[in-house]
Structure formats: C-alpha cells, structure tokens
Protein backbone atom coordinates (compact mmCIF):
# COMPACT_ATOMS: atom_id res chain seq x y z
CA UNK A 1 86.17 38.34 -22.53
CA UNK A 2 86.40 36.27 -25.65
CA UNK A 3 85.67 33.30 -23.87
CA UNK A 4 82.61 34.70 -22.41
CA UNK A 5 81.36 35.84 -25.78
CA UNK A 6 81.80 32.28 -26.95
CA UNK A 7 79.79 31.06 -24.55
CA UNK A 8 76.99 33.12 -24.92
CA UNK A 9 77.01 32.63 -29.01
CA UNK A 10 77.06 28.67 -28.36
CA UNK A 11 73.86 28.94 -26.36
CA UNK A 12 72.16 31.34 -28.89
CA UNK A 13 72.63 28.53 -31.30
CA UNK A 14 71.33 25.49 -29.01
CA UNK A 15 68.10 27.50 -28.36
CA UNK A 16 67.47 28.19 -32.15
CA UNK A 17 68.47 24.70 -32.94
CA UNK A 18 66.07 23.23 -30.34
CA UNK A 19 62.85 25.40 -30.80
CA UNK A 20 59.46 24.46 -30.77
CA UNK A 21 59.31 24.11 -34.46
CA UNK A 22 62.29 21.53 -34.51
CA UNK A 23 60.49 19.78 -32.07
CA UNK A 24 56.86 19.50 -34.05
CA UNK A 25 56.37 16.20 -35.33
CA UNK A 26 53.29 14.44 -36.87
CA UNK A 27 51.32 12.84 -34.16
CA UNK A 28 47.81 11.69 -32.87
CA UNK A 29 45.05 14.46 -33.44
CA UNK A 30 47.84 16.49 -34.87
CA UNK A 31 46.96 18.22 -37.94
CA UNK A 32 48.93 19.92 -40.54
CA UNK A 33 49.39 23.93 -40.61
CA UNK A 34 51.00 26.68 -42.38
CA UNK A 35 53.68 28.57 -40.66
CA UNK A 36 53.66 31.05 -38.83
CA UNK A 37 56.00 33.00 -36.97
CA UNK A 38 55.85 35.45 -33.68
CA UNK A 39 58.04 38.02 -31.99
CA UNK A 40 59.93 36.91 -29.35
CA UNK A 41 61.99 38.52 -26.99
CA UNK A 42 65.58 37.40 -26.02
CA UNK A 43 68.33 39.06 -24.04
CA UNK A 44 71.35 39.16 -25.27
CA UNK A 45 75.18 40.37 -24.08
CA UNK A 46 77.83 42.55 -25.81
CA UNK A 47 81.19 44.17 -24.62
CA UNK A 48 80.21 47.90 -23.70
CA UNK A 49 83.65 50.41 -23.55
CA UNK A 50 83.69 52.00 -20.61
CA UNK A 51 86.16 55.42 -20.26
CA UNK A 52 87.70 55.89 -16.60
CA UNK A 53 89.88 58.99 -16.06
CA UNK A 54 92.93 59.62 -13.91
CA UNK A 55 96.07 61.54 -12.94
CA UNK A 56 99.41 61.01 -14.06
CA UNK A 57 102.82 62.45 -14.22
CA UNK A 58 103.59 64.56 -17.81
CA UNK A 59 106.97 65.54 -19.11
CA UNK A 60 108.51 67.91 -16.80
CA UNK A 61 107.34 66.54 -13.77
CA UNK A 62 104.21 67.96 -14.08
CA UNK A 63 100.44 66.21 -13.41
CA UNK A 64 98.32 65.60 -16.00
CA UNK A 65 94.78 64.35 -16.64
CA UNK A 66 93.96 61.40 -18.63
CA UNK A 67 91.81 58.33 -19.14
CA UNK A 68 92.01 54.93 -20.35
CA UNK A 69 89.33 52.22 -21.44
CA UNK A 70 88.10 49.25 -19.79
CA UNK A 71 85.63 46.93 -21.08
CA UNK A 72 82.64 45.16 -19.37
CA UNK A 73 79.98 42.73 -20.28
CA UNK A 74 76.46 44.04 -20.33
CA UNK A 75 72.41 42.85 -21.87
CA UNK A 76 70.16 44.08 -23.75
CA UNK A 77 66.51 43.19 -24.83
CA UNK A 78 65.97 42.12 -28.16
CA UNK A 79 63.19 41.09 -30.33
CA UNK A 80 63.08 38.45 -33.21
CA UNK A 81 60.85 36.43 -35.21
CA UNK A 82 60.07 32.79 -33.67
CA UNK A 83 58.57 30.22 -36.32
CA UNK A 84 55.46 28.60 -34.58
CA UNK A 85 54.95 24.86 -34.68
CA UNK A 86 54.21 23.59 -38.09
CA UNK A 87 51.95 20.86 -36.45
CA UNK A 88 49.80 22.25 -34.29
CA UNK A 89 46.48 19.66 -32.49
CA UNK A 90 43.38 19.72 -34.36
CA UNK A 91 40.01 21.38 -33.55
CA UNK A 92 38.46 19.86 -30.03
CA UNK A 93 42.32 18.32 -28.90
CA UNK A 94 45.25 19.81 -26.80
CA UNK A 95 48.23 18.64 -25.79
CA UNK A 96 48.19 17.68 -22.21
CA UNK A 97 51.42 19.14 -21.74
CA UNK A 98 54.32 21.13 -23.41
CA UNK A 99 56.89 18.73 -23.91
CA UNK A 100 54.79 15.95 -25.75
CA UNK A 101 54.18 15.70 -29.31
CA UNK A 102 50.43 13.95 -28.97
CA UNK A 103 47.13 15.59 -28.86
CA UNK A 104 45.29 13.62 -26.83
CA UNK A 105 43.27 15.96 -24.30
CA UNK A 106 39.78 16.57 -25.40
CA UNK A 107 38.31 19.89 -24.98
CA UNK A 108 34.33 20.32 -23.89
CA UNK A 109 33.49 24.04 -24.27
CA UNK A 110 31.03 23.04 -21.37
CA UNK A 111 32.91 21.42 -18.31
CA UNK A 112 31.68 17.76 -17.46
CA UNK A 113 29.33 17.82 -14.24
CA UNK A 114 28.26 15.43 -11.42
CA UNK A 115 31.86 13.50 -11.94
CA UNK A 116 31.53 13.36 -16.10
CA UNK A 117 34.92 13.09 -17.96
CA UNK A 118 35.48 14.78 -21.07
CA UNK A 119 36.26 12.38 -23.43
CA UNK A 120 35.72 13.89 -26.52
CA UNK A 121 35.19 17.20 -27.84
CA UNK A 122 32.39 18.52 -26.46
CA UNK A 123 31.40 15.37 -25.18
CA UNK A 124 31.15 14.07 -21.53
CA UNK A 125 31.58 10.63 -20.15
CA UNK A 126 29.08 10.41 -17.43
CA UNK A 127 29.00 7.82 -14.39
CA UNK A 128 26.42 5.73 -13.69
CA UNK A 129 22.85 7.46 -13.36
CA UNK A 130 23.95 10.42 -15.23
CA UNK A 131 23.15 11.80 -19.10
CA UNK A 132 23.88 14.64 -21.20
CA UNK A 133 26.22 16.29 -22.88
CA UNK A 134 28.00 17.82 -20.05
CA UNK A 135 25.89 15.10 -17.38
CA UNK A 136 23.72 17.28 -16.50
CA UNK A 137 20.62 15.34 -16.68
CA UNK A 138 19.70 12.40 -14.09
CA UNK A 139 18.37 8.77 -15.56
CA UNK A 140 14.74 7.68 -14.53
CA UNK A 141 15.91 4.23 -13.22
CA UNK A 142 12.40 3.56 -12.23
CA UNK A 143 11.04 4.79 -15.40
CA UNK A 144 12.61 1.52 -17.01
CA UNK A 145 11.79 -1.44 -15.49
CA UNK A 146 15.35 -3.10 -15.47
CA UNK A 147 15.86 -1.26 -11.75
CA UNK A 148 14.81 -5.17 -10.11
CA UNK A 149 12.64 -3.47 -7.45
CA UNK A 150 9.95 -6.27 -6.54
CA UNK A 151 7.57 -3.70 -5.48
CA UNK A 152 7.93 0.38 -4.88
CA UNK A 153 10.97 1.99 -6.80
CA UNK A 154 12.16 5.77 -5.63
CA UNK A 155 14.06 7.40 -7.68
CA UNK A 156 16.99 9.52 -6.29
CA UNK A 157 19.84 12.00 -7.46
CA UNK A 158 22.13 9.78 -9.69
CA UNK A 159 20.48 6.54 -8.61
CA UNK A 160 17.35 5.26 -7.12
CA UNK A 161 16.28 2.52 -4.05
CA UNK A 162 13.53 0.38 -3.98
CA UNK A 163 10.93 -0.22 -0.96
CA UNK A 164 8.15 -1.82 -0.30
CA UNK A 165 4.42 -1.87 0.79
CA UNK A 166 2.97 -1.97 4.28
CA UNK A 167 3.28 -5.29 5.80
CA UNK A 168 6.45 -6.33 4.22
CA UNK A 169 10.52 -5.16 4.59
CA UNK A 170 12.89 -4.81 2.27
CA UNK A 171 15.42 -8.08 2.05
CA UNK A 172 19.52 -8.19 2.33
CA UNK A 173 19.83 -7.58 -1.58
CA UNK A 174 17.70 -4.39 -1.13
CA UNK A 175 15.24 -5.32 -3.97
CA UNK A 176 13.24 -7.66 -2.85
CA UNK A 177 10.23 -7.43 -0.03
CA UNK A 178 9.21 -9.92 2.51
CA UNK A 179 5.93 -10.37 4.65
CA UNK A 180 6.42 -9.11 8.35
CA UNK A 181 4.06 -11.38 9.52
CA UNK A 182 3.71 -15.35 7.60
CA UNK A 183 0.73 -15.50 5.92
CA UNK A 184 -0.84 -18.40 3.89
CA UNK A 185 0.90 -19.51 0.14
CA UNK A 186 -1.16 -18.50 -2.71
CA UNK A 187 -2.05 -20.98 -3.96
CA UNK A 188 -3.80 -22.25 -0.56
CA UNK A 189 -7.24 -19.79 -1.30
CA UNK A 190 -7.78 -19.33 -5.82
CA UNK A 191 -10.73 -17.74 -6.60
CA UNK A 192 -12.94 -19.99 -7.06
CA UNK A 193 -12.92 -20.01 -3.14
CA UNK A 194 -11.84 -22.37 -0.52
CA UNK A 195 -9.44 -25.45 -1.23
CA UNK A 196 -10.67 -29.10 -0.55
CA UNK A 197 -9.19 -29.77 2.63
CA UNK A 198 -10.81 -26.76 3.54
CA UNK A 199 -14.54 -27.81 2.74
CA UNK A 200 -13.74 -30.93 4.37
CA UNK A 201 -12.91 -29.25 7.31
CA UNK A 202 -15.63 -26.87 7.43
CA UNK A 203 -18.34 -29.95 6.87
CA UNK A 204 -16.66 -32.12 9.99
CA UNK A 205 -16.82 -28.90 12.00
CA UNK A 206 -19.86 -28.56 11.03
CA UNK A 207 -21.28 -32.25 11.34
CA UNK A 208 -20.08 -32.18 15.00
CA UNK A 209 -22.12 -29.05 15.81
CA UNK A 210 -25.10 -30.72 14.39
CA UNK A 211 -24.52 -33.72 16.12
CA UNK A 212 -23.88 -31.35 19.27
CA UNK A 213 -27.41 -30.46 18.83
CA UNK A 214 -29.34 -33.37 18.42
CA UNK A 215 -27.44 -34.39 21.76
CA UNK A 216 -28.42 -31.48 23.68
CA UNK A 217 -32.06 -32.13 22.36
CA UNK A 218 -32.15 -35.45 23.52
CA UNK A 219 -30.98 -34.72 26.86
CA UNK A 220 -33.54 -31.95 27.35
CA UNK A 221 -36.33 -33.51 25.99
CA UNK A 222 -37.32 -35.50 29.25
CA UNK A 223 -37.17 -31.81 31.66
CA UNK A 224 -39.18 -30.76 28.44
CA UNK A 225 -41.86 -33.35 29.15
CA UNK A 226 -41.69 -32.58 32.98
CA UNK A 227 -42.28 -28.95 32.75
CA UNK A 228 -45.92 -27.76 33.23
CA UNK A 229 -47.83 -26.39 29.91
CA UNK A 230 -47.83 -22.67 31.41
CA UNK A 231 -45.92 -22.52 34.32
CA UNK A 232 -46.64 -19.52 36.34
CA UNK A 233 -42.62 -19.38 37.77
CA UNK A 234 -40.93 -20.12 34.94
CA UNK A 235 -39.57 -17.83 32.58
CA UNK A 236 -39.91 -18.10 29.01
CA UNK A 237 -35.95 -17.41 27.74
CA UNK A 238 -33.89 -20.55 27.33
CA UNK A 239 -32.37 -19.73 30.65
CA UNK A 240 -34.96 -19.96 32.78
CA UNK A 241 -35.97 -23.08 31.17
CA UNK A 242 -32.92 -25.02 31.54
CA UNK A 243 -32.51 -23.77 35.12
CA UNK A 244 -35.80 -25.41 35.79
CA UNK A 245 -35.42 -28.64 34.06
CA UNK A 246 -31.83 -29.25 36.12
CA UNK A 247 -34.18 -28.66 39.40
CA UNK A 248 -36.03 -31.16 38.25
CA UNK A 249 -33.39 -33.38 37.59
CA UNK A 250 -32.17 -32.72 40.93
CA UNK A 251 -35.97 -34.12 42.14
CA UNK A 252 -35.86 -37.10 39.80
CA UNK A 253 -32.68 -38.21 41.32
CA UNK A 254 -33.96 -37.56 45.26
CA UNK A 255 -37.02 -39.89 44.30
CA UNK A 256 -34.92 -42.70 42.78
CA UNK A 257 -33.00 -43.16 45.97
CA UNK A 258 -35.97 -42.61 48.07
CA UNK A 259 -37.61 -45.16 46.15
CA UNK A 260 -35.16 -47.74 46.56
CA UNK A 261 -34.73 -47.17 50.13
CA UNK A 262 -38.46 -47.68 50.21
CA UNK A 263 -37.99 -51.09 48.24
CA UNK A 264 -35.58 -52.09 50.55
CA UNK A 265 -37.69 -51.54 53.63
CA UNK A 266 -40.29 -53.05 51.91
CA UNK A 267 -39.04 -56.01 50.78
CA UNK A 268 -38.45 -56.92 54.87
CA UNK A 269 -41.42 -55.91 55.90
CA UNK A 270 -43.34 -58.14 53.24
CA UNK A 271 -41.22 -61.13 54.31
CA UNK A 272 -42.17 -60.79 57.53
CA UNK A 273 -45.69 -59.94 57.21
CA UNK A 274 -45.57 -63.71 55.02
CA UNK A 275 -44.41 -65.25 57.55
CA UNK A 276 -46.65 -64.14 60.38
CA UNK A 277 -50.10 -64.60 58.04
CA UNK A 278 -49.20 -66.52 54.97
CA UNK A 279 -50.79 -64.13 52.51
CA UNK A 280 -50.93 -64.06 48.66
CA UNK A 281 -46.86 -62.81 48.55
CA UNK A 282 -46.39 -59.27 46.82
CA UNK A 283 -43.69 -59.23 44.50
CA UNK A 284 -41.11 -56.57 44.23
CA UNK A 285 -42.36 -54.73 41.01
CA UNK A 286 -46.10 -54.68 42.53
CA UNK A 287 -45.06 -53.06 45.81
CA UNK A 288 -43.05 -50.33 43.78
CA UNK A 289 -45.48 -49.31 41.46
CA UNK A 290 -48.15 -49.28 44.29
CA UNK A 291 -45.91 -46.84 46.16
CA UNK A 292 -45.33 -44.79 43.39
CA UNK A 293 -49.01 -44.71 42.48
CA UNK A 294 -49.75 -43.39 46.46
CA UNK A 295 -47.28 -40.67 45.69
CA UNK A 296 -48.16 -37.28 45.71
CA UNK A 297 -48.24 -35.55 42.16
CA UNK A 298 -45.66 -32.71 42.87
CA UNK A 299 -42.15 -34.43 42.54
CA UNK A 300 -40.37 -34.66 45.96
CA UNK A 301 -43.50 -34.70 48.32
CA UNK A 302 -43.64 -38.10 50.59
CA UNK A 303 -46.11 -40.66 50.30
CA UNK A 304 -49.02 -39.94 52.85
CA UNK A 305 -48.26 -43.26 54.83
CA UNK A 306 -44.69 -42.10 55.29
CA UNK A 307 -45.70 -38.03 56.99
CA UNK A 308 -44.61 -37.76 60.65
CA UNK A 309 -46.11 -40.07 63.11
CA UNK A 310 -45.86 -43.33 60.83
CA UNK A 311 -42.72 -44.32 62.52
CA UNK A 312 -40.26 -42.96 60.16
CA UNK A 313 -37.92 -39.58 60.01
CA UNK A 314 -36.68 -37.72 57.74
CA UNK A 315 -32.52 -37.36 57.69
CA UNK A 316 -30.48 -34.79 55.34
CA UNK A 317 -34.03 -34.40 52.90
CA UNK A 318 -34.30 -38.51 52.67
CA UNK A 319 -36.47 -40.14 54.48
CA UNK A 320 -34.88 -42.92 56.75
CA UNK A 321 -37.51 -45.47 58.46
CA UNK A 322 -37.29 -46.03 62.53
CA UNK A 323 -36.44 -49.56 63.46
C-alpha cells in the first residue's frame, strides 16, 4: 500500500514539474503575456477503509459477531488551478503543433482558394494566374501584353492560350502562328505597288503579245486583200472571216501547183513546137504570166483551153494533161 502511494505522489510531481508553463519559452512570433491560470481536472488515489463483518468463537464457546478492516485503493476527481503558458503566439500565428515552442503557422480568417497558401496573416500566396487576398480573383493575361501570343490571346480560368487567325495554325511553342498555305514575303509587293522584276515581267509579257499581234496581222493581211468588198456569204464576226481567208489559202495553194504543172507541160510543148517551126522562142516567165492572164477570175476555175475535150483530165481536183 505504501509503495503504491509512492508511486502515485512521484507522478503527481513529474506532471506539475513538466507543465505547459515549464515548457513556454521565448520563440519566433511568440509574444510576451501575463499569466493566467485555469481549472483543471486530475484524478487522484487514496486508501479508503473498508469494514467486513464475520463470525467468531467468544468466551464460553459461544459465536459471536464481529468485523475487522481492510483497506483498498480507490480515485477520485479533483480540480486545481493550472498556470497557462506565459508565452503564448502573437496575433495572426499558431503553433503548428503542441509540442513545439515556435509560432510559425499563419492564420487567414478567410481560407486561401484556387490552391493559395496562407502565408501570412490574412494573406494568401496565390499560384500562377491567381490574385487576391484569399486568390479569389483571376489575372487578365491578355490584358497585359507580356502573354507572347503573336496574334489572338483567350483568356481562361487561371491562365490563358493564344490562337490565331484564319489561314494560319498555331506553332509547337503554342504562341506563335504560321500560314497554312505559303504565300509571298512582304517585302515582295510595298505599297507603292509592284517590285521591279515584276514590271519587267509584265512589259516582256506584254511586248510578246504585241508582237503576237502584229504577226497575226501580217499573216492575215493577204486573205484580207483577197476577200471581196461586200461579200454576200461571208459573215461579218472575226470567225467567219478567218474561216474564209484559210479557204482561200487552201485555193492559193491548189493554183500554185496547178501552175507549175502547167509550166512543166509547157515548157515541152514549147521545145517541141521550136523545133518543128523555128519560131520567136517563148521564155518561161512569158508563158506563165500568159496563162495566168487566160485564167478565169474566181480562184480555182481552169483556164478555158484546159475544160474537157482539150486533151487533158482532171485527177484528185488537179488537172493532169493526157500524153
């Protein structure tokens, strides 16, 4: 029993020896106060008597009634007055836990949002995109032109992306925008209009079309001179006009090679007409431009000492003289 009460005295004095207030220290954010104290409750033993009767043999050999004491350890609640910490964490600062002496947890009286940190009192730490006191509030990015977008910025929940106009994608870096399709450098049209090269390009192109033109002018102007003043079966659209002047050209070319066949035939027959009579010889020239003369004027039509009956034929629209 004694030893028991020892025991329990001993621990009674290590718990009023090690309090809270023994404890309190001077630390970070700590700040000085006067003391105070609270009531505390405690349990606490003491030896309780405890009367048990019973029988037993008197003087005389008679049975008698008795008791005797026994003792037993019981509790009881008790209440006292604890000192609280003389140093106790300032205004805005807890400890983060009970068994350190530092107050280095800040308190905000709002709680932080969107991932904010309290940091100080009343004051949030807030990540990237975020203001406010408690981070409440989102930044602008694209409001301040540090967000590096090269064309269209969007502006998002804590952030922002950029994108870009039709005709062009966004690039790996996600900022900047490139054409879909290549087009020319800028520098290759100014203002002022069309580069050098350019003009120079533009007057060759244009030079050959002129000199196109004068060609085509040329060429025509012969079926131009051919074709009657008002003729009654040709139209009067360019069409119609070149259609007739390549028929034409088609006749011109049937009476070149009837007229040298003609030459040809000609040619023998003068030789031997020289040497049956001996007359004044023809030359070549003469007997060509008397043929032509005896032509008929409609281009194509035979002379009228070559129609049927003269001793020559016609072959495949030429005519081809009988020997």
């Amino acid at each position: 029993m004694c030893h028991l009460s020892c025991l329990l005295s001993g621990l009674l004095l290590i718990l009023s020896t090690t309090s809270t207030d023994g404890f309190a220290r001077a630390g970070r954010r700590v700040c000085a106060a006067a003391p105070q104290s609270r009531a505390g409750a405690y349990t606490e033993s003491h030896v309780q008597p405890v009367y048990q009767p019973y029988l037993t043999t008197c003087q005389g050999h008679r049975v008698c009634s008795t008791y005797r004491t026994i003792y037993r350890v019981a509790y009881r609640q008790r209440y006292r007055q604890l000192p609280e910490p003389v140093a106790s964490c300032c205004p805005g600062w807890s400890r983060a836990n009970t068994h350190t002496l530092n107050c280095n947890r800040a308190l905000c009286w709002v709680p932080c949002q969107n991932g904010g940190s309290c940091t100080f009192p009343g004051r949030c730490a807030c990540p990237p995109g975020w203001t406010g006191r408690a981070c409440q509030t989102d930044v602008d990015e694209c409001a301040s032109q540090s967000h590096g977008c090269s064309q269209l910025c969007v502006n998002t929940a804590g952030s922002y992306r950029c994108t870009c106009q039709d005709g062009f994608a966004l690039a790996a870096d996600d900022k900047d925008c490139r054409p879909l399709v290549p087009v020319p450098e800028m520098d290759t049209f100014s203002q002022a209009g069309p580069s050098n090269e350019v003009k120079e390009e533009m007057n060759d192109l244009r030079s050959r079309v002129e000199a196109l033109e004068q060609k085509l002018q040329l060429v025509l102007a012969p079926f131009h001179n051919l074709m009657p003043s008002a003729p009654e079966d040709v139209g009067t659209d360019p069409i119609s006009r070149l259609s007739h002047s390549l028929q034409q050209l088609d006749r011109i070319d049937s009476l070149s090679e009837q007229i040298s066949f003609l030459e040809e035939r000609l040619e023998t027959f003068l030789q031997e007409r020289t040497l049956a009579e001996h007359p004044r010889p023809w030359n070549k020239l003469s007997a060509s431009a008397a043929l032509i003369s005896l032509s008929s004027p409609r281009l194509g039509t035979k002379p009228h000492h070559l129609q049927e009956g003269t001793g020559y034929q016609e072959k495949a629209g030429f005519p081809s003289a009988s020997p």
